[in-house]
Structures are given as C-alpha cells and as structure tokens.
Protein backbone atom coordinates (compact mmCIF):
# COMPACT_ATOMS: atom_id res chain seq x y z
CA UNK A 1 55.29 57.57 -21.54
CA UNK A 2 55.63 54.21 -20.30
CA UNK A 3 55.23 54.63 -16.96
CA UNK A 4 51.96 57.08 -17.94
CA UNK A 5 50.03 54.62 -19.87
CA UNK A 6 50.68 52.06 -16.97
CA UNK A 7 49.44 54.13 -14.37
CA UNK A 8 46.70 54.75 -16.60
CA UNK A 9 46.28 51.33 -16.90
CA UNK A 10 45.77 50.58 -13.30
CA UNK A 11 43.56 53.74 -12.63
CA UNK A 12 40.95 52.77 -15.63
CA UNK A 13 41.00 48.97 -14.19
CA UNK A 14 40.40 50.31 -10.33
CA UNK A 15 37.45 52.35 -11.83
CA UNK A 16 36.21 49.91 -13.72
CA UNK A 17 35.92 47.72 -10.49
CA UNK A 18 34.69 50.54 -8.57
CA UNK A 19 31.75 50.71 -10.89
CA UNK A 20 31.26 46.54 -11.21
CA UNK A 21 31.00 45.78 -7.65
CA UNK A 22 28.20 47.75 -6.48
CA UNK A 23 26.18 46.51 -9.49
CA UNK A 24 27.58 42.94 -8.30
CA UNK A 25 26.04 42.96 -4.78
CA UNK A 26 22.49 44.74 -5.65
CA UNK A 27 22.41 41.73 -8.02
CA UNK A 28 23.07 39.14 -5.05
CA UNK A 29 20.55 41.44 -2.95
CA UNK A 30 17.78 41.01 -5.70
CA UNK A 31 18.60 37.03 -6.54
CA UNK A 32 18.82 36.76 -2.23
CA UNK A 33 15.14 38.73 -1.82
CA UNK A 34 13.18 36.97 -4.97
CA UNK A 35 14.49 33.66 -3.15
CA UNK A 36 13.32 34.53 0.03
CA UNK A 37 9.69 35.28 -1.88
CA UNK A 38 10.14 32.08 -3.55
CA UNK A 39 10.12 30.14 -0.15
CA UNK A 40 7.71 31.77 1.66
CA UNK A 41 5.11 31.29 -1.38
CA UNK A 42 5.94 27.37 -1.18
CA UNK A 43 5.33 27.67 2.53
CA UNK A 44 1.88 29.41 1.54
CA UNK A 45 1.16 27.07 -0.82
CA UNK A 46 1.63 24.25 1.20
CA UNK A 47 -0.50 25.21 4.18
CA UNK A 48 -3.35 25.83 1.75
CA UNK A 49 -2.91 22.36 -0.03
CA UNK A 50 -2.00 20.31 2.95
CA UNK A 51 -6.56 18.55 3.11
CA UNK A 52 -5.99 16.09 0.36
CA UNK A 53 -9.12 14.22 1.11
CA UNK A 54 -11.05 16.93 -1.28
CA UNK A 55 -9.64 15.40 -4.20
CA UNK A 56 -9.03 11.81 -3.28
CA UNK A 57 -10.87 9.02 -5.27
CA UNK A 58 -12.61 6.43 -3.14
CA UNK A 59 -10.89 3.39 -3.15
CA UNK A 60 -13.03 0.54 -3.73
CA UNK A 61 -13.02 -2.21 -0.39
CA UNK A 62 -11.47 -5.06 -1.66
CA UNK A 63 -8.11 -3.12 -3.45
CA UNK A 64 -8.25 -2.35 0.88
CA UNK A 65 -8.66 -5.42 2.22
CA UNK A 66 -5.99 -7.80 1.24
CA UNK A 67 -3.34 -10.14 3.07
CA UNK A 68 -2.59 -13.74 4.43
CA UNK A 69 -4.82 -15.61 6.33
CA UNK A 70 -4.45 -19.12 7.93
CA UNK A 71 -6.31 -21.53 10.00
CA UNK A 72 -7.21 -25.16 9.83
CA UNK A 73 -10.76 -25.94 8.76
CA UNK A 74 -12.52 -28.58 9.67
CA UNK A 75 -12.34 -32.33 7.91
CA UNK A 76 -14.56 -35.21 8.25
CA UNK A 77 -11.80 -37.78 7.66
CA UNK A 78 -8.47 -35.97 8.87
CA UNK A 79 -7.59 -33.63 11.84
CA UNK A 80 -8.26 -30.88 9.47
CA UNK A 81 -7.12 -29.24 6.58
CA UNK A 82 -4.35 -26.15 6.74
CA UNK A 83 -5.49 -23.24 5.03
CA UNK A 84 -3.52 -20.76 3.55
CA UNK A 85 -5.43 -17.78 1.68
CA UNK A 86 -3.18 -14.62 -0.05
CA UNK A 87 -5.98 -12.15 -0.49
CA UNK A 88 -3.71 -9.40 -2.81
CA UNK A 89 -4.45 -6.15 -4.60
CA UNK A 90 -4.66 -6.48 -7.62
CA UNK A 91 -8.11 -8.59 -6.70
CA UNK A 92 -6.97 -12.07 -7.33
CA UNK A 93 -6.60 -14.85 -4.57
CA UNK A 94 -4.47 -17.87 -4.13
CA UNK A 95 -5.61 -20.45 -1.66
CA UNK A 96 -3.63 -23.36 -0.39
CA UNK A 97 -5.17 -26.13 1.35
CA UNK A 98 -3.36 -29.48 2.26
CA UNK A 99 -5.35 -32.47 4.72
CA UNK A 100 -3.53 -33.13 7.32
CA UNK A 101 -2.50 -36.41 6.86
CA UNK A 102 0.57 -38.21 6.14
CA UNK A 103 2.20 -37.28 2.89
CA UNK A 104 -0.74 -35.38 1.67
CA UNK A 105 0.22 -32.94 -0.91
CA UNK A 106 -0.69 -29.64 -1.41
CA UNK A 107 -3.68 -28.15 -3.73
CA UNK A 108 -3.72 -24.95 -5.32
CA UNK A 109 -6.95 -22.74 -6.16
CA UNK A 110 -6.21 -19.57 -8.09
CA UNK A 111 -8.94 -16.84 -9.14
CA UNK A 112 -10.52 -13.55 -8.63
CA UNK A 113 -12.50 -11.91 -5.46
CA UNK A 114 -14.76 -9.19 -4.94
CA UNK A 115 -15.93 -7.57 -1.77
CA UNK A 116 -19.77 -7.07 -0.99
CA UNK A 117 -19.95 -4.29 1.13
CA UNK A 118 -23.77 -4.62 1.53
CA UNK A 119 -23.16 -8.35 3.32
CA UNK A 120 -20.02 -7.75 4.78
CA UNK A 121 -18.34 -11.10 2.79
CA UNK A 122 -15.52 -11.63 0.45
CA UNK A 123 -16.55 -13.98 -2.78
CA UNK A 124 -13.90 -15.92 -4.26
CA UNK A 125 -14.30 -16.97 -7.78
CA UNK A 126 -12.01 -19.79 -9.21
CA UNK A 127 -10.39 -19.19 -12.27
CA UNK A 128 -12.17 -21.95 -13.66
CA UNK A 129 -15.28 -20.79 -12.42
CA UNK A 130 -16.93 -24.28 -10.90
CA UNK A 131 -16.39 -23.38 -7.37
CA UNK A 132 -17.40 -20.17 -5.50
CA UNK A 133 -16.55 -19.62 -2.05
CA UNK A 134 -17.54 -16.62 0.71
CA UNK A 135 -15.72 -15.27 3.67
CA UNK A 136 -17.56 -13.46 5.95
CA UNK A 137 -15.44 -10.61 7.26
CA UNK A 138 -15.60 -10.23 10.82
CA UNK A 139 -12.89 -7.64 11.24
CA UNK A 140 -9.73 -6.63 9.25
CA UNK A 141 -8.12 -9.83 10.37
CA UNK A 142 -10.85 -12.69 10.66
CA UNK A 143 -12.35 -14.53 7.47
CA UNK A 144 -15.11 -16.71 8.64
CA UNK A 145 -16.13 -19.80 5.55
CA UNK A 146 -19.97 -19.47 4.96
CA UNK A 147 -21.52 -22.45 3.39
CA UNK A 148 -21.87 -22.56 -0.80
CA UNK A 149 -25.21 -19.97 -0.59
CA UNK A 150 -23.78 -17.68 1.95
CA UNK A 151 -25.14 -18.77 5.10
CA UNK A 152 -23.59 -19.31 8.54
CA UNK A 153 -22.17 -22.77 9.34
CA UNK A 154 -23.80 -24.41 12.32
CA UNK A 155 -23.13 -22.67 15.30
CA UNK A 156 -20.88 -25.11 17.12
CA UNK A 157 -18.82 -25.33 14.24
CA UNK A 158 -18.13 -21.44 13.86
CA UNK A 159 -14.83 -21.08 15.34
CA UNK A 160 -13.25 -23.83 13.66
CA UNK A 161 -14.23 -22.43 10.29
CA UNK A 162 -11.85 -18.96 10.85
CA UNK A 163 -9.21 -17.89 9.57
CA UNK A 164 -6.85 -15.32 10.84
CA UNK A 165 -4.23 -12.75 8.80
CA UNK A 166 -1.00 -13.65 9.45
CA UNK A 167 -0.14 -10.43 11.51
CA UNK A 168 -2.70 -10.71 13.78
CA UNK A 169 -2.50 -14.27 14.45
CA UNK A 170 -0.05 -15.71 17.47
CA UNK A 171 1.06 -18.50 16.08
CA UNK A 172 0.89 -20.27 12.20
CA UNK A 173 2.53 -23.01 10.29
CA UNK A 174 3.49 -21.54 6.98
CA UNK A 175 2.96 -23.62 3.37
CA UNK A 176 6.27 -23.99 1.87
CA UNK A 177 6.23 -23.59 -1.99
C-alpha cells in the first residue's frame, strides 16, 4: 500500500506539471507579445511627437541674451577704465568698472536690464535707479555704450566704447572678487 500511494504520489505530481507548464509558457508568450506592442507604440509615439516647436513658448530676448563682457572704455584722466559686465538670466546685471590707475579700487553697479527689440539695445537700470545705461547690441557678442539718451558716441570714438563676451574675445584681464 505503501509503495501504491507513492507511485501515486509521483504520477499526480508529473500530471500536475504536465498541465502547469503549458499554461506557464502561453503566459510568457502573451507578457513577451503585449511587450513587443508596448515598444513599438512608444516608437509611434515618438515619431509623431518628435516637432516640439508647436507647443514651445517664446522666450522673451533678454532671458536669451546673457553672459560676460569686457573691454576698456575710454577715460579722460586715465588709460581707461576695465569693464566687466555679467549680463545673467534671471534679468539682473552686475557691472564692474575699475580706472586704470595705480591702486584704484574697484566699483560695483548692481540692477536690472531689459532688451528693446525694436532698437536693437540692452537698458541697464541701477538698483538705485539714478543711472541708466544702453548697450547697443551689435551681435551676440559685442555691446557697444550709447550715450545717456541712446545715441551713438562720436564716430572716432566707436571702437573704444565695445565690449566683447568673454568667449568670443581673444584675450581679457579678469576682475578678481
């Protein structure tokens, strides 16, 4: 009787495998093909979506148009006056300027700027709001100083009233802070 009900055993264990395994591997089959579908609707989906410029907001100019620009500007009693001017995203400026003399120190301007897309300039407004200046934007690396009401400085004076960003200029001397 022993030996019966162990042979029974091992019989009702191999069919119950029998019967498991089949069901096992259509399972993998089906979990395998609704993968495949998964994948090849992503790959659908993304050729479809991949023109984002339908939906994009237009960024206004001046969150574009930011970096570091140097030059030396011009001086009637010095050999000029080193410029540094951090033009960042957030629309605020901070401009460093220092004569060049001996042991001249270092004077610091903080404020907002706006871009004016109609005159091509950049207007920097001091946090303290006495002193406006404008840039006219040559290109995406040249500032050019206008005078107090926007206009040109004298012709012969043009270049020496530029400054450059600092990864399109050659060379720069950096302010140390």
């Amino acid at each position: 009787m022993q030996v019966l009900k162990k042979q029974l055993k091992q019989k009702l264990t191999l069919i119950f495998l029998s019967v498991l395994l089949p069901a096992h591997l259509v399972m993998a089959a089906t979990d395998q093909a609704d993968q495949e579908k998964l994948l090849r609707a992503r790959v659908m989906n993304r050729q479809q979506n991949s023109d984002h410029a339908s939906h994009l907001q237009p960024v206004e100019k001046s969150l574009e148009f930011h970096g570091v620009f140097y030059g030396y500007l011009p001086c009637k009693d010095c050999d000029g006056i080193k410029t540094t001017l951090s033009l960042k995203q957030n629309n605020n400026y901070l401009l460093v300027t220092q004569p060049a003399k001996e042991s001249s120190r270092e004077f610091y301007e903080k404020g907002k700027y706006n871009w004016n897309d109609k005159s091509h300039t950049a207007i920097l407004t001091a946090r303290d709001d006495s002193i406006i200046r404008q840039y006219f934007i040559k290109d995406e690396g040249t500032l050019i100083l206008l005078n107090s009401d926007g206009t040109p400085m004298a012709k012969e004076h043009t270049d020496g009233y530029t400054l450059r960003r600092s990864d399109t200029a050659k060379s720069r001397e950096v302010h140390i802070h």
